[in-house]
C-alpha atoms as a PDB file:
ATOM      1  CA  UNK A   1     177.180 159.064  76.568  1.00  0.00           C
ATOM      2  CA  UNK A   2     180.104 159.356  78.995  1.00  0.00           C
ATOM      3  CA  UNK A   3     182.834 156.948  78.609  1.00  0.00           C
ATOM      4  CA  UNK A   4     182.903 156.163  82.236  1.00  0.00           C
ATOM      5  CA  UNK A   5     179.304 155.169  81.410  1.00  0.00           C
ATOM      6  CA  UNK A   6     179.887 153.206  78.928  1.00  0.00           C
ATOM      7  CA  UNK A   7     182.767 151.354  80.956  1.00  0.00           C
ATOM      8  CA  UNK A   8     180.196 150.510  83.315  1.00  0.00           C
ATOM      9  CA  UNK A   9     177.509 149.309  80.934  1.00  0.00           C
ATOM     10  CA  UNK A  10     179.707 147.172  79.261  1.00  0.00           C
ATOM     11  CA  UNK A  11     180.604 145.575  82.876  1.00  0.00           C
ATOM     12  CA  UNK A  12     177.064 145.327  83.566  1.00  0.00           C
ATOM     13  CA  UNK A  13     176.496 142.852  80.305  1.00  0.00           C
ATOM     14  CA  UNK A  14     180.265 141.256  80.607  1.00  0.00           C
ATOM     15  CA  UNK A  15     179.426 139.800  84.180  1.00  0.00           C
ATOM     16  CA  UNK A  16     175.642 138.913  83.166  1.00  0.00           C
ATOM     17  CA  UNK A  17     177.003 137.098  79.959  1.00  0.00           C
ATOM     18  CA  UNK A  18     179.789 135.092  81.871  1.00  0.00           C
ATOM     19  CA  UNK A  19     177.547 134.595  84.714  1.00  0.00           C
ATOM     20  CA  UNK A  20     175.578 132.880  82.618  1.00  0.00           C
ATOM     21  CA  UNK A  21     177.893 130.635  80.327  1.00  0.00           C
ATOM     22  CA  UNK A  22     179.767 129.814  83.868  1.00  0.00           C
ATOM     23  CA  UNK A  23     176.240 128.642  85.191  1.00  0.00           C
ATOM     24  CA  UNK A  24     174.842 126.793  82.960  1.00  0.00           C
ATOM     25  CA  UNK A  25     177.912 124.347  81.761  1.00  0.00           C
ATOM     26  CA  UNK A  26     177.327 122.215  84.804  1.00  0.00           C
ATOM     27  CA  UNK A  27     173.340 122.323  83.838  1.00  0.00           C
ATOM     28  CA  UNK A  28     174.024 120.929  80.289  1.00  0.00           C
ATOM     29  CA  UNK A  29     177.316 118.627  81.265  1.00  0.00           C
ATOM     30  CA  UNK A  30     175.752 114.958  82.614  1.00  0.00           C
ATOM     31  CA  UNK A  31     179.114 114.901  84.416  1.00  0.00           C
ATOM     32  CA  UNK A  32     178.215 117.205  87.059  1.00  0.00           C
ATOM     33  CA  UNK A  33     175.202 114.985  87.978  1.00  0.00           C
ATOM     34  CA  UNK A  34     177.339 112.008  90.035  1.00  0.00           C
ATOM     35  CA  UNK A  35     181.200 113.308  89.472  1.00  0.00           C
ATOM     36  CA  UNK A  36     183.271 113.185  92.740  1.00  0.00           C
ATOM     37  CA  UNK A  37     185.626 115.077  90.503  1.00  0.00           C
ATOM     38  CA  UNK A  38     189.671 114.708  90.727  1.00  0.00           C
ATOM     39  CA  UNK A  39     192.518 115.918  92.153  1.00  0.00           C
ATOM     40  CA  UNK A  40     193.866 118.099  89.610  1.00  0.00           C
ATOM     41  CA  UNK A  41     190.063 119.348  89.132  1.00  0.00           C
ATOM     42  CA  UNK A  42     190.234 120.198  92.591  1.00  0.00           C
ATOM     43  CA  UNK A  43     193.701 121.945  92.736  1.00  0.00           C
ATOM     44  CA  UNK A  44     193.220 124.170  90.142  1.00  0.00           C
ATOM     45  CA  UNK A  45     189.863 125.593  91.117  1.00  0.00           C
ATOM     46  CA  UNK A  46     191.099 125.938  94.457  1.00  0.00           C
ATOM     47  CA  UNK A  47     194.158 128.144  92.648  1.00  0.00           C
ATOM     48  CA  UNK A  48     191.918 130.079  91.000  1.00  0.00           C
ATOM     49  CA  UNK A  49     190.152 131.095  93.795  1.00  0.00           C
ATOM     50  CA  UNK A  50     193.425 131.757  95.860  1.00  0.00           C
ATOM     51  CA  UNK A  51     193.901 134.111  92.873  1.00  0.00           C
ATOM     52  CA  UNK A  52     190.653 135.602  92.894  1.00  0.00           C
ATOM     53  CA  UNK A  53     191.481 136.064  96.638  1.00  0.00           C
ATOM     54  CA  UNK A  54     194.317 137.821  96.142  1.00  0.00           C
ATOM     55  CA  UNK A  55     192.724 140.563  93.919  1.00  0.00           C
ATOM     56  CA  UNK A  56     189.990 141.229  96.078  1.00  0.00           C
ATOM     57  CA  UNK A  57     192.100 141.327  98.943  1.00  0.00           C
ATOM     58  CA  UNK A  58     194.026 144.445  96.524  1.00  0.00           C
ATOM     59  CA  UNK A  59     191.110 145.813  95.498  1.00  0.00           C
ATOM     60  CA  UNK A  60     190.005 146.083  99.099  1.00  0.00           C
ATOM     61  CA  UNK A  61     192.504 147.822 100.591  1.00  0.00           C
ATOM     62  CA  UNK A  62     194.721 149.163  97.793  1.00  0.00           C
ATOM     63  CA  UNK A  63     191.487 151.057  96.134  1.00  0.00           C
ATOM     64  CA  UNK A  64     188.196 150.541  97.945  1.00  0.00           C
ATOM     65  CA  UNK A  65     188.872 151.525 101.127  1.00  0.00           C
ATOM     66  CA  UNK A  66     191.302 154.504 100.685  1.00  0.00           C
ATOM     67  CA  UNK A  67     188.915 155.755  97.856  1.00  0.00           C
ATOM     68  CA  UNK A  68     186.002 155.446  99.858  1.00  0.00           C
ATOM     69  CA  UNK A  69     187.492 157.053 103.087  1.00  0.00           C
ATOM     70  CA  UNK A  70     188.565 160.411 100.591  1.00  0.00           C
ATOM     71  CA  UNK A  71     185.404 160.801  99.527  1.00  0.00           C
ATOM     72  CA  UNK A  72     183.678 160.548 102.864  1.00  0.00           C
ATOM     73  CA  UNK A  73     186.218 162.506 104.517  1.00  0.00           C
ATOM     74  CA  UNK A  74     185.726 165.694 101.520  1.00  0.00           C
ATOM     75  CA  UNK A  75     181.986 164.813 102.076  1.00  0.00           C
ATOM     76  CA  UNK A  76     181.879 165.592 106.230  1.00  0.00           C
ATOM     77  CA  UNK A  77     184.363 168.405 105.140  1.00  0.00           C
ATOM     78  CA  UNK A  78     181.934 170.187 103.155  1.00  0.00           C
ATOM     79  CA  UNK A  79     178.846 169.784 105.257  1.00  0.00           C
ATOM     80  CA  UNK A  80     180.918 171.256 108.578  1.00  0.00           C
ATOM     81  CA  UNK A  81     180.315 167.608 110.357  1.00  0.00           C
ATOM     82  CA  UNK A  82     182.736 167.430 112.746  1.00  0.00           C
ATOM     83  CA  UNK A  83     182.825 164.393 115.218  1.00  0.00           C
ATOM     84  CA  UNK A  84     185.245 162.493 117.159  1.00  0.00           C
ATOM     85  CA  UNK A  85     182.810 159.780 116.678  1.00  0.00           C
ATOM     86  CA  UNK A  86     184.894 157.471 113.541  1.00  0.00           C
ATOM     87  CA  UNK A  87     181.819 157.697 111.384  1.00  0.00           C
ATOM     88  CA  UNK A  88     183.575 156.580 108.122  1.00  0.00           C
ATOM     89  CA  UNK A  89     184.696 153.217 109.631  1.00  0.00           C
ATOM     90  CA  UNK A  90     181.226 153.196 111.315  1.00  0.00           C
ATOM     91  CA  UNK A  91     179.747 152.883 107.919  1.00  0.00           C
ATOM     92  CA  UNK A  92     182.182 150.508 106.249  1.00  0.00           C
ATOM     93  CA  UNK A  93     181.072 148.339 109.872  1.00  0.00           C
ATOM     94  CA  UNK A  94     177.684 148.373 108.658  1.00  0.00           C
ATOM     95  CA  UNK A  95     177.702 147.009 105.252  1.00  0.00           C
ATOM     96  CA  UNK A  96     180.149 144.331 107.171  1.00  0.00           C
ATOM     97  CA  UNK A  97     177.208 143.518 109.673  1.00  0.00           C
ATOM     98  CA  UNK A  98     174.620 144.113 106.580  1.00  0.00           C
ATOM     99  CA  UNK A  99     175.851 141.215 104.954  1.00  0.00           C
ATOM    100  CA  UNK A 100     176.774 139.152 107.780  1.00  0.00           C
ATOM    101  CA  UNK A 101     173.156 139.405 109.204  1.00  0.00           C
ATOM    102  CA  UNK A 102     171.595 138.504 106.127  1.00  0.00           C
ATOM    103  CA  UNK A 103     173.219 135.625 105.324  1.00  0.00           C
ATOM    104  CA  UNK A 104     173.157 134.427 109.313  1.00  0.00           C
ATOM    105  CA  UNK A 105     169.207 135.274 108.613  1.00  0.00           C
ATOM    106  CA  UNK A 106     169.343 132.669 105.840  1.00  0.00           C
ATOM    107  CA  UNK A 107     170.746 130.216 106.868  1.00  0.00           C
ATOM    108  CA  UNK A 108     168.549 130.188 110.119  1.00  0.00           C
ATOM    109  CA  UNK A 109     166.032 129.808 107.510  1.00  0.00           C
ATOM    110  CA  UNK A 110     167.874 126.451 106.168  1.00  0.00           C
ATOM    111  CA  UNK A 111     168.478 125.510 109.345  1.00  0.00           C
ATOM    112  CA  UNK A 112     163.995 125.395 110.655  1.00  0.00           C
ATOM    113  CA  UNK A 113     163.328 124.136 107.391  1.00  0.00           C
ATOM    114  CA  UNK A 114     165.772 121.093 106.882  1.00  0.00           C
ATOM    115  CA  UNK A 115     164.590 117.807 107.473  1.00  0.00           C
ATOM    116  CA  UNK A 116     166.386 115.282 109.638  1.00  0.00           C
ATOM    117  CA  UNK A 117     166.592 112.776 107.298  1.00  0.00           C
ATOM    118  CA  UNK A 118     168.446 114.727 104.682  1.00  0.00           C
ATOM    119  CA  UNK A 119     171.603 115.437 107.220  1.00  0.00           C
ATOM    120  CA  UNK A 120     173.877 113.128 104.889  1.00  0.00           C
ATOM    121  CA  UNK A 121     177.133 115.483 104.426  1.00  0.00           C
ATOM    122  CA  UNK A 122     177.157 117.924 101.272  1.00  0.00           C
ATOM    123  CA  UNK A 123     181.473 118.579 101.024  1.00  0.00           C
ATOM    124  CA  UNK A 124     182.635 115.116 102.830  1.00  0.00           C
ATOM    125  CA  UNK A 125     185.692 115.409 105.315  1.00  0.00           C
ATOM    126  CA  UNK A 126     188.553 114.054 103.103  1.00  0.00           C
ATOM    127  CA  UNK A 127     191.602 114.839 105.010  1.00  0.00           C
ATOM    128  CA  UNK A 128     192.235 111.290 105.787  1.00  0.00           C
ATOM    129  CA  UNK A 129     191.795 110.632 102.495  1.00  0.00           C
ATOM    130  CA  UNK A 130     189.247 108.182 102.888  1.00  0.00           C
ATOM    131  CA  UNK A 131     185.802 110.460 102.787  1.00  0.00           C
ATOM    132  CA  UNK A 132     182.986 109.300 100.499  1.00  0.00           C
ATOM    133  CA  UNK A 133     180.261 111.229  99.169  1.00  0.00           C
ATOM    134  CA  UNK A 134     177.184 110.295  97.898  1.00  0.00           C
ATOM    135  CA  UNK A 135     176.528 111.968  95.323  1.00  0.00           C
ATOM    136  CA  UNK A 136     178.665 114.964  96.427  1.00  0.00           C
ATOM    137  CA  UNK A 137     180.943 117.234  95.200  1.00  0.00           C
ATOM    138  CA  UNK A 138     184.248 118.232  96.098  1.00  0.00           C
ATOM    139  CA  UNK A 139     184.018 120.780  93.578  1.00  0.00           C
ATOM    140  CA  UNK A 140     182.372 122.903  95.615  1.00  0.00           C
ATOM    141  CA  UNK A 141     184.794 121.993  98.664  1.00  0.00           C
ATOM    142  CA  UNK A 142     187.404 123.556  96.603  1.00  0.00           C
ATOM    143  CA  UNK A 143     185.750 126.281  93.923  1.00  0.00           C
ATOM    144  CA  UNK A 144     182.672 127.236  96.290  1.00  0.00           C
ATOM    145  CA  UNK A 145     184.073 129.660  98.656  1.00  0.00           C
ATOM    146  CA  UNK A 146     181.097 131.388  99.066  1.00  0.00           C
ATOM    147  CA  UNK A 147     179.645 128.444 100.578  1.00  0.00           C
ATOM    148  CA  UNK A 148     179.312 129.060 104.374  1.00  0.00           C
ATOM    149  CA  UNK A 149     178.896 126.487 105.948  1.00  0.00           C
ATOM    150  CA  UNK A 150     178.962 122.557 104.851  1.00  0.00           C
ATOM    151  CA  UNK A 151     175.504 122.713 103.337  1.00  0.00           C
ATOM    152  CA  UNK A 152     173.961 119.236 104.705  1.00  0.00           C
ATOM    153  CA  UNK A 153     172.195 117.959 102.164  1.00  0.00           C
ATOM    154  CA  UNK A 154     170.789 117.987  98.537  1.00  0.00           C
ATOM    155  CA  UNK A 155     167.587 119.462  99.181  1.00  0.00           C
ATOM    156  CA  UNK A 156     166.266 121.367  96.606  1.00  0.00           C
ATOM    157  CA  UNK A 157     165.410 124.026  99.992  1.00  0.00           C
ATOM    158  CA  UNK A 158     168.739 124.106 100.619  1.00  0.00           C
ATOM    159  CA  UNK A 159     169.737 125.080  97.067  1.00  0.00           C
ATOM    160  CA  UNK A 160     167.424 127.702  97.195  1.00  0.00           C
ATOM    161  CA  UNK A 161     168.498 128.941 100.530  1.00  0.00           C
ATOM    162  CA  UNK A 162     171.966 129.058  99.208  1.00  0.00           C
ATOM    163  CA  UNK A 163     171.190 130.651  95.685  1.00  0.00           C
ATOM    164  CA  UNK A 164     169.553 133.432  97.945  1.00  0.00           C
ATOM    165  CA  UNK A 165     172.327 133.843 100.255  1.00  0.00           C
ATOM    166  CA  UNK A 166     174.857 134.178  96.999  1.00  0.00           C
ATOM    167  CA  UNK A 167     172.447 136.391  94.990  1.00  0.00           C
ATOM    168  CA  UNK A 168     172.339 139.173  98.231  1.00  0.00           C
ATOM    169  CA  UNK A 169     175.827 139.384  98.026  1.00  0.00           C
ATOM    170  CA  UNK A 170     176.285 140.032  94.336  1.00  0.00           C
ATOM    171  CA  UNK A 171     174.210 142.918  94.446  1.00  0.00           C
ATOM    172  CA  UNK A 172     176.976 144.680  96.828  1.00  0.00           C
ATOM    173  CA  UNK A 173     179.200 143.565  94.744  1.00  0.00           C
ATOM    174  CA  UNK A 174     177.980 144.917  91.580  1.00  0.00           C
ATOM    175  CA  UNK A 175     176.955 148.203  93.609  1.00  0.00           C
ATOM    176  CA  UNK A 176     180.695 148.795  94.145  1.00  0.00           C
ATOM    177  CA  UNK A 177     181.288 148.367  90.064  1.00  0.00           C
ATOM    178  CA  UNK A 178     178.523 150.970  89.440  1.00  0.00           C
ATOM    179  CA  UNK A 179     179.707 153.790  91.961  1.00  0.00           C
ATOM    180  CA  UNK A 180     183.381 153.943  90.615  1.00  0.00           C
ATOM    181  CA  UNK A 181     183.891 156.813  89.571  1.00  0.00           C
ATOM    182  CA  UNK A 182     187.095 156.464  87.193  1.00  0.00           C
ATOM    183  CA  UNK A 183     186.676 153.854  83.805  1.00  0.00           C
ATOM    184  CA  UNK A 184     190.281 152.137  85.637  1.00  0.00           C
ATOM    185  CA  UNK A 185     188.645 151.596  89.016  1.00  0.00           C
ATOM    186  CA  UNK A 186     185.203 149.842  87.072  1.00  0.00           C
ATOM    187  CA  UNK A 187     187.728 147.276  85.520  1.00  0.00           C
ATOM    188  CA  UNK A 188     189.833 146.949  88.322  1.00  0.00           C
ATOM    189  CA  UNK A 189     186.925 146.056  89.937  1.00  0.00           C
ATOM    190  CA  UNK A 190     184.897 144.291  88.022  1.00  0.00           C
ATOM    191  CA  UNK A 191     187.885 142.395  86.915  1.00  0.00           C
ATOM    192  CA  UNK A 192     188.260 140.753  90.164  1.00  0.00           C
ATOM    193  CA  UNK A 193     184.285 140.539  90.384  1.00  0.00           C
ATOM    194  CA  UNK A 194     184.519 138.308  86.900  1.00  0.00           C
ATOM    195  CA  UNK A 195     186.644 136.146  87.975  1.00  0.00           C
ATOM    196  CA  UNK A 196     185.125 135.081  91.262  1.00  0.00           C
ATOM    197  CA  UNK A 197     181.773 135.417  90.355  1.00  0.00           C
ATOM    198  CA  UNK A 198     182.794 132.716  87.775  1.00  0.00           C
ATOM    199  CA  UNK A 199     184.088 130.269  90.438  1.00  0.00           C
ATOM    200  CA  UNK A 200     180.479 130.981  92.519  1.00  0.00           C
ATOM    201  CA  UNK A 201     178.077 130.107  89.544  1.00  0.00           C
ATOM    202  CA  UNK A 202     179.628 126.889  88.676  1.00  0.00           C
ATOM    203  CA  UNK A 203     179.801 125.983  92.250  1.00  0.00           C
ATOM    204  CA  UNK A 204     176.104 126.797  92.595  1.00  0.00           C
ATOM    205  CA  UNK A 205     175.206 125.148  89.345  1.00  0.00           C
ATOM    206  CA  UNK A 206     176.699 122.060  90.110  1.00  0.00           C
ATOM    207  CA  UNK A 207     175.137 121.935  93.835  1.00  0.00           C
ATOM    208  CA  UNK A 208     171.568 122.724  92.107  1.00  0.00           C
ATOM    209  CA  UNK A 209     171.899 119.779  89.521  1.00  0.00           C
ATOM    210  CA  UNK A 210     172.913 117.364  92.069  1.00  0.00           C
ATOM    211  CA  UNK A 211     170.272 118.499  94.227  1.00  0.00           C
ATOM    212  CA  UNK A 212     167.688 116.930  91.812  1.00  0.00           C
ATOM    213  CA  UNK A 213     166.570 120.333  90.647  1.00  0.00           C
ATOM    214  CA  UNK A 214     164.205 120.280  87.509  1.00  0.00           C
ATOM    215  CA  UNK A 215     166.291 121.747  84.638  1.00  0.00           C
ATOM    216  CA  UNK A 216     163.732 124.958  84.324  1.00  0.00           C
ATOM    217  CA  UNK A 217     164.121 125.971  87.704  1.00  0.00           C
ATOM    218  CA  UNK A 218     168.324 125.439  87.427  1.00  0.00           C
ATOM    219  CA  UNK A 219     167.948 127.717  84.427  1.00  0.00           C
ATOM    220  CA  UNK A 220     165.488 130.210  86.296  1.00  0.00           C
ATOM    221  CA  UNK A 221     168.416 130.124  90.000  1.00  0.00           C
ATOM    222  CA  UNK A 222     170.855 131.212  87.689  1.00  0.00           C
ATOM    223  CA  UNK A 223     169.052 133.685  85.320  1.00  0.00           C
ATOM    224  CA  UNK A 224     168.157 135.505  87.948  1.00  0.00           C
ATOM    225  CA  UNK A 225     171.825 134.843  90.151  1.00  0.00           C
ATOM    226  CA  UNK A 226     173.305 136.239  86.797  1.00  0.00           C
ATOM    227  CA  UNK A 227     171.421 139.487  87.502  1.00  0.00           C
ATOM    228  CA  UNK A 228     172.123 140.123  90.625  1.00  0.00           C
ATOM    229  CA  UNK A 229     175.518 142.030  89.944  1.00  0.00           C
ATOM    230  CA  UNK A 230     174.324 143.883  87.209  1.00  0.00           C
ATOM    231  CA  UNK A 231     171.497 145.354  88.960  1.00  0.00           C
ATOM    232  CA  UNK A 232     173.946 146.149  92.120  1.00  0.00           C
ATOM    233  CA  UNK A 233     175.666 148.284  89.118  1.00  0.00           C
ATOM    234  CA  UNK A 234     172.350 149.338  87.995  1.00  0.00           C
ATOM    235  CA  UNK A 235     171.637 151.329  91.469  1.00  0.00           C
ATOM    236  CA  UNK A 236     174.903 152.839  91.429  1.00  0.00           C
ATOM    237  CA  UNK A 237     174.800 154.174  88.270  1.00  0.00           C
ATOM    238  CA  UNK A 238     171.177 156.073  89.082  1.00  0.00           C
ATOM    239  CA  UNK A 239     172.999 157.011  92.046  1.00  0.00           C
ATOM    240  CA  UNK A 240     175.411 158.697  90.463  1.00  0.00           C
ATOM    241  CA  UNK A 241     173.594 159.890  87.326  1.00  0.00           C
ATOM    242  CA  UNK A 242     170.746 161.595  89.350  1.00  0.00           C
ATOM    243  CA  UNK A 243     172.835 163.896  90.656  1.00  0.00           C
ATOM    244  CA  UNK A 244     171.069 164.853  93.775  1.00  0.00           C
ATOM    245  CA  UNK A 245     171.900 167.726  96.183  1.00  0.00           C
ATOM    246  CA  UNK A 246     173.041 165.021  98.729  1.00  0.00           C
ATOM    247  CA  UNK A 247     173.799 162.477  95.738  1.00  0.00           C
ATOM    248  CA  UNK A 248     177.787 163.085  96.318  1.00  0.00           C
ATOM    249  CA  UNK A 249     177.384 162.001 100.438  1.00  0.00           C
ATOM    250  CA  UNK A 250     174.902 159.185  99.406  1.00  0.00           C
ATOM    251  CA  UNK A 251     177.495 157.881  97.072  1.00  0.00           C
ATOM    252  CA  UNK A 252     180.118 157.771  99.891  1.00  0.00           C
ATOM    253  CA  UNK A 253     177.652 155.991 102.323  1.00  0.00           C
ATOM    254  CA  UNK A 254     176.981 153.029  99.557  1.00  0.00           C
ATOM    255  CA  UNK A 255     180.559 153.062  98.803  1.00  0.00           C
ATOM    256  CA  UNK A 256     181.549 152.837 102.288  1.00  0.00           C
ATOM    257  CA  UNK A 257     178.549 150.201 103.075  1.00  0.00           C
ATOM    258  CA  UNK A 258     179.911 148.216  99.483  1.00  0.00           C
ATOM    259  CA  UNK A 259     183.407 148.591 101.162  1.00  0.00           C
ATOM    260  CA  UNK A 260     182.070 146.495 104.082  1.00  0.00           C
ATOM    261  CA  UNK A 261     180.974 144.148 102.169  1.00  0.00           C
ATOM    262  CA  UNK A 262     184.227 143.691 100.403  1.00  0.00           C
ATOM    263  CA  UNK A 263     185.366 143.448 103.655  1.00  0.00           C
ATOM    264  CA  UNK A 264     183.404 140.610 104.784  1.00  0.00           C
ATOM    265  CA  UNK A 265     183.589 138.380 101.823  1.00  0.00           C
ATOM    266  CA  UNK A 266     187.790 139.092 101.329  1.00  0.00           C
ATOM    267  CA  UNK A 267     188.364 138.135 104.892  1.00  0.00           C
ATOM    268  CA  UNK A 268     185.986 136.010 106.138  1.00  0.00           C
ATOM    269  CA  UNK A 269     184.951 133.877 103.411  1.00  0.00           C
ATOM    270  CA  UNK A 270     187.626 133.436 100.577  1.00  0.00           C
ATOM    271  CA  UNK A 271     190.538 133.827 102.537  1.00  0.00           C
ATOM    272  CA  UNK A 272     189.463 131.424 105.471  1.00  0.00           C
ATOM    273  CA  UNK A 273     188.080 128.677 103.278  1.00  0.00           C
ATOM    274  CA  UNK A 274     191.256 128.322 100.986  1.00  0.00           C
ATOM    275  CA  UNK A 275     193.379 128.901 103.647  1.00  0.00           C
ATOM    276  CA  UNK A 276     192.303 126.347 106.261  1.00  0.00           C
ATOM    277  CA  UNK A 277     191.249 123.784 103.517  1.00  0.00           C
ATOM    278  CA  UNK A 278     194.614 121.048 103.269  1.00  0.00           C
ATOM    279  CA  UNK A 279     196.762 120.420 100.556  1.00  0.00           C
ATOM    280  CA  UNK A 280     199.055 122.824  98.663  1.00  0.00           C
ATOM    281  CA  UNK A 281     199.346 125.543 101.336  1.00  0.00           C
ATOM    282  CA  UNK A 282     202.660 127.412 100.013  1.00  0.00           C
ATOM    283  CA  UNK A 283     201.105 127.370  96.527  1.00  0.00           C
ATOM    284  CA  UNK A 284     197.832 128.797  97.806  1.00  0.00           C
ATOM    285  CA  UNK A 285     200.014 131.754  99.055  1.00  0.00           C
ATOM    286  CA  UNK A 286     201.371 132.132  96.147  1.00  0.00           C
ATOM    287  CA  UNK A 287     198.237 132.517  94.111  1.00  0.00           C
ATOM    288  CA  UNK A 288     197.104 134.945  97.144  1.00  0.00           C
ATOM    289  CA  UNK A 289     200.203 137.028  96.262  1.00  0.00           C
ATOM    290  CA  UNK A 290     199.670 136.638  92.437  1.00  0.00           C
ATOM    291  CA  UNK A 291     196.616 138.273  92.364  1.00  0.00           C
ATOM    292  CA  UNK A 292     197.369 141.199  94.926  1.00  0.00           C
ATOM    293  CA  UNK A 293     200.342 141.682  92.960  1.00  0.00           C
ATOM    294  CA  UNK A 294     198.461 142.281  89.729  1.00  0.00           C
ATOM    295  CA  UNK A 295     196.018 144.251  91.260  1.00  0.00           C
ATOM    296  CA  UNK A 296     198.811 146.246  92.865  1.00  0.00           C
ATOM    297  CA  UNK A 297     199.985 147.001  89.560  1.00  0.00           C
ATOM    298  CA  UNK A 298     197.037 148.183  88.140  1.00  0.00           C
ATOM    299  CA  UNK A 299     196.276 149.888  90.873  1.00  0.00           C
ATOM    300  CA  UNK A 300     200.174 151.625  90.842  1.00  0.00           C
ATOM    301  CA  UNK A 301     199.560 152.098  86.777  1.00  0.00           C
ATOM    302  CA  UNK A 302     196.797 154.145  87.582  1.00  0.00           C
END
């Protein structure tokens, strides 16, 4: 078996393991069930995810992007396609609007099937410093950047809803893990997957156990959450194992739709949230610039 292979197996069971420990602490914690958490809580998830921010934000354009447009590029080369139409950026546009349908799709779906009564507010508006939750969690205010839109209520439709809108993305995001084509880029990667990915599952976990979610089906959202990135590395690798006649230009079109994708959640979800959310802002940077900086490095090493 290939090393590279074996780098990317090895991802595949890291990110389904931690997936799952991350998940299912807030399941097994009575905490999570009525906790309005606390400030330092708060701070530091929100840090983290500034972090995790920062190395996607690297990953994105330091490797993803000029990786992807090479390949593409050597791909048209080959073939003789010759266009002043920009097709690469074209297809990075599409995984963008891929994703950005999808979730728009499901949340529509939220939106027809929430009931009027349940419109109490999920993340409360604390910037006065006098919001109160019932039964929320600011937790998910700070960690869950993933999380749209301020989900309106614990319904156990809208934890689905929002378990499915989380579980599309992953598989892009494990697709880009599983078409790397270097054992560097798959940690690089999947490094800045790991620790994300660890900040969404508790978030989700602790939005499904306050939504009055029977303990089997909390354990069944984030079973099958937790294996949503590793079969996004799954199809990559039988992508690039089958070894097709066109299997080199189909590579370049996922990695150029996963590039999208990377795209969409860097700048219009992590970023946004942390960035627009009060408190700390200079620190926040900071964190931003910590982990672009050692994703730069890596990414320099290599």
């Amino acid at each position: 078996m290939e090393y590279i292979l074996q780098v990317k197996i090895g991802a595949l069971f890291g990110l389904l393991l931690l997936t799952l420990l991350f998940g299912f602490i807030p399941a097994q914690i009575k905490w999570f069930r009525n906790t309005n958490g606390t400030e330092p809580h708060r701070t530091v998830l929100s840090l983290i995810s500034c972090f995790a921010g920062g190395v996607f934000l690297a990953a994105c354009l330091l490797d993803i992007i000029p990786d992807y447009l090479s390949d593409i590029n050597t791909e048209l080369d080959a073939r003789k396609i010759e266009t002043s139409f920009p097709l690469p950026e074209f297809i990075m546009a599409a995984g963008f609007f891929t994703v950005l349908i999808l979730e728009k799709l499901v949340l529509n779906c939220r939106e027809m099937g929430g009931a009027q009564e349940e419109r109490a507010p999920l993340i409360p508006d604390n910037r006065n410093g006098h919001g109160h939750g019932h039964g929320t969690s600011p937790d998910l205010e700070s960690s869950g950047h993933h999380v749209h839109v301020d989900f309106q209520a614990h319904s156990p439709f809208r934890s689905f809803m929002l378990f499915l809108s989380l579980s599309l993305h992953s598989v892009f995001e494990g697709l880009a893990i599983g078409l790397q084509d270097t054992d560097s880029k798959v940690l690089e990667i999947c490094i800045a997957i790991l620790v994300h990915k660890s900040i969404i599952v508790f978030s989700l976990s602790v939005k499904l156990v306050q939504s009055a979610v029977r303990p089997l089906w909390v354990a069944a959202y984030i079973g099958v959450f937790a294996l949503m990135s590793p079969l996004g590395i799954a199809i990559g690798i039988s992508v690039m194992e089958a070894q097709l006649e066109a299997g080199a230009l189909i590579q370049a079109i996922l990695e150029g739709l996963a590039a999208g994708t990377f795209i969409y959640i860097t700048f219009l979800e992590i970023l946004p949230h942390e960035l627009n959310s009060p408190g700390k802002q200079l620190l926040k940077v900071l964190f931003i610039l910590l982990g672009f900086s050692v994703m730069g490095a890596l990414t320099f090493l290599d």
